[in-house]
Each structure stands twice: as C-alpha cells, then as structure tokens.
Protein backbone atom coordinates (compact mmCIF):
# COMPACT_ATOMS: atom_id res chain seq x y z
CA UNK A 1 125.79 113.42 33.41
CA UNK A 2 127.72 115.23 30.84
CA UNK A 3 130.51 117.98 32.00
CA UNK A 4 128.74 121.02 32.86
CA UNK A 5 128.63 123.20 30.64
CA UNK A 6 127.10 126.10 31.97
CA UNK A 7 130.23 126.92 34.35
CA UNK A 8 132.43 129.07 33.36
CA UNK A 9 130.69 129.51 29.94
CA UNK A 10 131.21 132.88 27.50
CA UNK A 11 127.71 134.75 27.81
CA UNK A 12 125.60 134.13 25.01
CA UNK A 13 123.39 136.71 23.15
CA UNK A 14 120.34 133.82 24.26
CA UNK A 15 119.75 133.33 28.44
CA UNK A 16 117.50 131.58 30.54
CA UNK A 17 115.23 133.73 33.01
CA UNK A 18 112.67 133.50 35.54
CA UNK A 19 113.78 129.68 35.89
CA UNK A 20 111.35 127.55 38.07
CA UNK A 21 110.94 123.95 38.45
CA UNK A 22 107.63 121.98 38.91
CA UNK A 23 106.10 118.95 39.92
CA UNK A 24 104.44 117.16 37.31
CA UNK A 25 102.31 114.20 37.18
CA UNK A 26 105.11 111.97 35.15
CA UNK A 27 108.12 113.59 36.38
CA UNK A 28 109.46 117.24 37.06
CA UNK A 29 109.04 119.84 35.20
CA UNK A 30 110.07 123.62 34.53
CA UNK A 31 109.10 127.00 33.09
CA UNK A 32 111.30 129.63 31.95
CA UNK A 33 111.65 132.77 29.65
CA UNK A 34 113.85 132.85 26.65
CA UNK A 35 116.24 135.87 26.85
CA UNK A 36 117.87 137.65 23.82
CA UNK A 37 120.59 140.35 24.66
CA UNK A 38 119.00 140.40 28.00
CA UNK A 39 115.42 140.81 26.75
CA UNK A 40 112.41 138.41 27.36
CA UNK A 41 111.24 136.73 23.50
CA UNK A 42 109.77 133.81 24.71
CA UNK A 43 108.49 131.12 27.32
CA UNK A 44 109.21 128.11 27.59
CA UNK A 45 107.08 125.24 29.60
CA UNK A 46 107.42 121.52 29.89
CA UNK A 47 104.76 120.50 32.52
CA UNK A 48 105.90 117.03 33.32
CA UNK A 49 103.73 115.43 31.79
CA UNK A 50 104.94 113.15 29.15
CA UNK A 51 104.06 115.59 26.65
CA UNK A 52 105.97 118.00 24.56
CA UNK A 53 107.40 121.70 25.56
CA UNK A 54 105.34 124.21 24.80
CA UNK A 55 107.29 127.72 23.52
CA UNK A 56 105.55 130.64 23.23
CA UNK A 57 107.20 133.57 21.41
CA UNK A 58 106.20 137.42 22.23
CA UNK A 59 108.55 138.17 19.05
CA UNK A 60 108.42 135.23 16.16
CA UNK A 61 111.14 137.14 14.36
CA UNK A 62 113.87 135.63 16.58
CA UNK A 63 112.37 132.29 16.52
CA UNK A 64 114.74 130.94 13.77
CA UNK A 65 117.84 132.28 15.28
CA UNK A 66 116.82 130.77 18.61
CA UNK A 67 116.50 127.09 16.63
CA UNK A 68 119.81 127.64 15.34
CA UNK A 69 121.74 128.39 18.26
CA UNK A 70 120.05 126.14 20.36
CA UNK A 71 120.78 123.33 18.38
CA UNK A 72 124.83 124.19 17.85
CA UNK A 73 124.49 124.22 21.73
CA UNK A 74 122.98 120.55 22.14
CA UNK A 75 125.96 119.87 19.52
CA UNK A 76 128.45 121.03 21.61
CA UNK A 77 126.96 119.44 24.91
CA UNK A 78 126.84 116.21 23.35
CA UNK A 79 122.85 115.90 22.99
CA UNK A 80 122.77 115.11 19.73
CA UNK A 81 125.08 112.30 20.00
CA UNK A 82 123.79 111.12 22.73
CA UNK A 83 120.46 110.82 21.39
CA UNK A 84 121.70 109.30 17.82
CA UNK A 85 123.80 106.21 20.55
CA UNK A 86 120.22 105.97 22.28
CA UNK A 87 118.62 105.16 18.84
CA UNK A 88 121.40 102.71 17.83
CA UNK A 89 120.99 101.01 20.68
CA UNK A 90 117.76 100.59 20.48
CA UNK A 91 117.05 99.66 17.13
CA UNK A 92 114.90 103.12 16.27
CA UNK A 93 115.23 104.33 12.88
CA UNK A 94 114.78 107.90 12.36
CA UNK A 95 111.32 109.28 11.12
CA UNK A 96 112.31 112.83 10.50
CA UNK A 97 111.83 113.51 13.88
CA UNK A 98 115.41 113.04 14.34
CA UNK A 99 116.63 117.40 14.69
CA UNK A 100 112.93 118.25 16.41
CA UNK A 101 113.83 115.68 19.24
CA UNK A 102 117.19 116.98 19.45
CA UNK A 103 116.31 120.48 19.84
CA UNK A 104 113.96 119.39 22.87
CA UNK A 105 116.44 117.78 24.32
CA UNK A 106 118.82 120.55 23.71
CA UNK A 107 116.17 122.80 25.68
CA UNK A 108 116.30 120.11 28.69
CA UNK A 109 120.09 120.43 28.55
CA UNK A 110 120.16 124.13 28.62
CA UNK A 111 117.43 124.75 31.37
CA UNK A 112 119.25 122.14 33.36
CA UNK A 113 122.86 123.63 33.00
CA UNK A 114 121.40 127.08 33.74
CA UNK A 115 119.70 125.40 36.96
CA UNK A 116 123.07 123.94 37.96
CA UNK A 117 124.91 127.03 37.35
CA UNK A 118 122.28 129.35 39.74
CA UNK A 119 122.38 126.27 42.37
CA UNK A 120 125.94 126.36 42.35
CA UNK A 121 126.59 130.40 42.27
CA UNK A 122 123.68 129.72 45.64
CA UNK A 123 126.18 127.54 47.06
CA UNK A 124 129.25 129.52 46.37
CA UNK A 125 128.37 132.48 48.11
CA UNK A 126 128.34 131.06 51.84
CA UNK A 127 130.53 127.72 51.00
CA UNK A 128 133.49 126.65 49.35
CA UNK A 129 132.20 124.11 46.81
CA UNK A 130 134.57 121.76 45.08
CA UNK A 131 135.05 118.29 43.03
CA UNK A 132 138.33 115.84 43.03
CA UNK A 133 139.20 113.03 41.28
CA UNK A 134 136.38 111.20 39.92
CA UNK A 135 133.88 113.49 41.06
CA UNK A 136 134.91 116.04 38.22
CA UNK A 137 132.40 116.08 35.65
CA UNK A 138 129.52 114.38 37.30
CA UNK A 139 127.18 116.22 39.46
CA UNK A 140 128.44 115.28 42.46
CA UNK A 141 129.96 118.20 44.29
CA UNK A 142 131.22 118.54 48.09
CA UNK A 143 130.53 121.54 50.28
CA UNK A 144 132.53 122.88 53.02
CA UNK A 145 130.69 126.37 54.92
CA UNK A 146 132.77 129.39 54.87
CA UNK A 147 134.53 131.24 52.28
CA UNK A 148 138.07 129.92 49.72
CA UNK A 149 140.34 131.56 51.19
CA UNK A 150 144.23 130.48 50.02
CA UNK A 151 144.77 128.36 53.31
CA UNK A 152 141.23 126.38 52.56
CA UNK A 153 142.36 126.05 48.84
CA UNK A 154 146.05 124.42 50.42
CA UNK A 155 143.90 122.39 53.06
CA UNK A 156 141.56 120.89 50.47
CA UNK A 157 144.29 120.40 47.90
CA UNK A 158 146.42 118.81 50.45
CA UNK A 159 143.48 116.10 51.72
CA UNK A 160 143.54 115.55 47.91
CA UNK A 161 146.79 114.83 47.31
CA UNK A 162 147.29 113.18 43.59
CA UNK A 163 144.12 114.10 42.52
CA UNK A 164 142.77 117.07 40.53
CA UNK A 165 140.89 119.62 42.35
CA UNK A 166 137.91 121.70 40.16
CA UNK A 167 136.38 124.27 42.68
CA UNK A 168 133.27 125.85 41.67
CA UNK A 169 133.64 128.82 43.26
CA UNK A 170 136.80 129.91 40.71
CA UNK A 171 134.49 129.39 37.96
CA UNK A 172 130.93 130.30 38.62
CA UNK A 173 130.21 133.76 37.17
CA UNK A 174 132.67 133.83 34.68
C-alpha cells in the first residue's frame, strides 16, 4: 500500500462524508458524499460489483473542478503511475480510457485514505497507535490501550531502539 496520505494532510476545499462501506457481490464496496467547502455536491457509489462508480451530482457546476482536483490528487498518491506500471506490465495499450480509469482509481484512493484516516482518529482516541521500522508506510499499525503520554512515547521509543517511530496519534487531525 502506498504511504498514507490522508494523515496529517492540509484540508482540502473537496471532503469525503457520510463514508460507509458495503458488501458487494464481487468484492466490497462503499458510498459516500462529495463535500465542497464543507457542503454536500455529490454521491458517490461503487456497489462491488465489477461495475463502474456511479456519481451523482446535486450541483453539475462543480463537476469539472471536482475532475481536476481529483485527478492532481491520484497524481500525487501515485495512482496514476501505478496504473501506467500495471499496463506496461501487462502488455495493455491505452484506448483513451487511460485519465477516466485513473480518475476511478483516484476515487478508490481517496475514499480509502479518508477510511484509514477516520479508523485511525477511532483508534487514537482510547489507544496509542504507532508504526516502527518497516511497518512505516504500509498499513500495518500496532495498538497499545491507553493514552501517549511522554513516558509511553520513551517506553515505545526505547523497545524500538534504532528504528524510526511514526505514531498516529501526533498526526491524525492535523
């Protein structure tokens, strides 16, 4: 998985609300509403189903800007590379599809940061939640109940000696 982007992020005039997963019949799935400056524009659905998302906009005017920010975001989180090594790989030549697939995936990327940032703002308010070493970056992250206090931060830091220590709980809600 790439870093996670979400934590510690700048807020962005575009959010995700209302965020729920979903079982679907190939896979999971989520629905969500498109926030601008706090405001719900649109909803967005992906059923798990094999099928496209499905976005429907309460204000079309903001549907362009959306596109464009979205897709500087899957730049920046590394979708659109990603997805251009995936095709190499496997021998697909681009279609014109090429910027429609990557703004799908962009809105997978984005749902699933925001879902890691909630799950880990959950986490940080009753645990002290933390990566080291190798763990940073992936989303693998180790829990410990109770609160960070400076002599957990020392304890932790101290098991984890020589290593670098990321703790979620210095960086969620940034």
């Amino acid at each position: 998985m790439a870093e996670l982007t979400a934590l510690g992020a700048a807020r962005a005039p575009w959010a995700v609300g209302a965020f729920k997963t979903l079982r679907g019949r190939e896979g999971l799935g989520f629905q969500f509403s498109v926030k601008h400056l706090g405001k719900a524009v649109a909803s967005v659905s992906d059923y798990g189903d094999g099928g496209s998302l499905h976005i429907h906009w309460s204000d079309r005017s903001l549907e362009s800007a959306f596109h464009t920010w979205l897709l500087d975001y899957a730049r920046k989180a590394g979708v659109e590379k990603e997805h251009r090594d995936w095709m190499v790989e496997h021998s697909i030549e681009d279609r014109g599809h090429f910027e429609e697939t990557v703004f799908e995936l962009g809105i997978q990327r984005w749902a699933n940061d925001h879902d890691v940032q909630a799950r880990l703002a959950r986490w940080c308010r009753t645990k002290v939640v933390f990566q080291a070493g190798e763990q940073i970056g992936t989303d693998r992250w180790t829990t410990i109940r109770g609160a960070l206090t400076p002599e957990m931060r020392t304890k932790i830091e101290r098991d984890h000696a020589g290593k670098t220590v990321r703790f979620a709980n210095d960086e969620v809600g940034r």
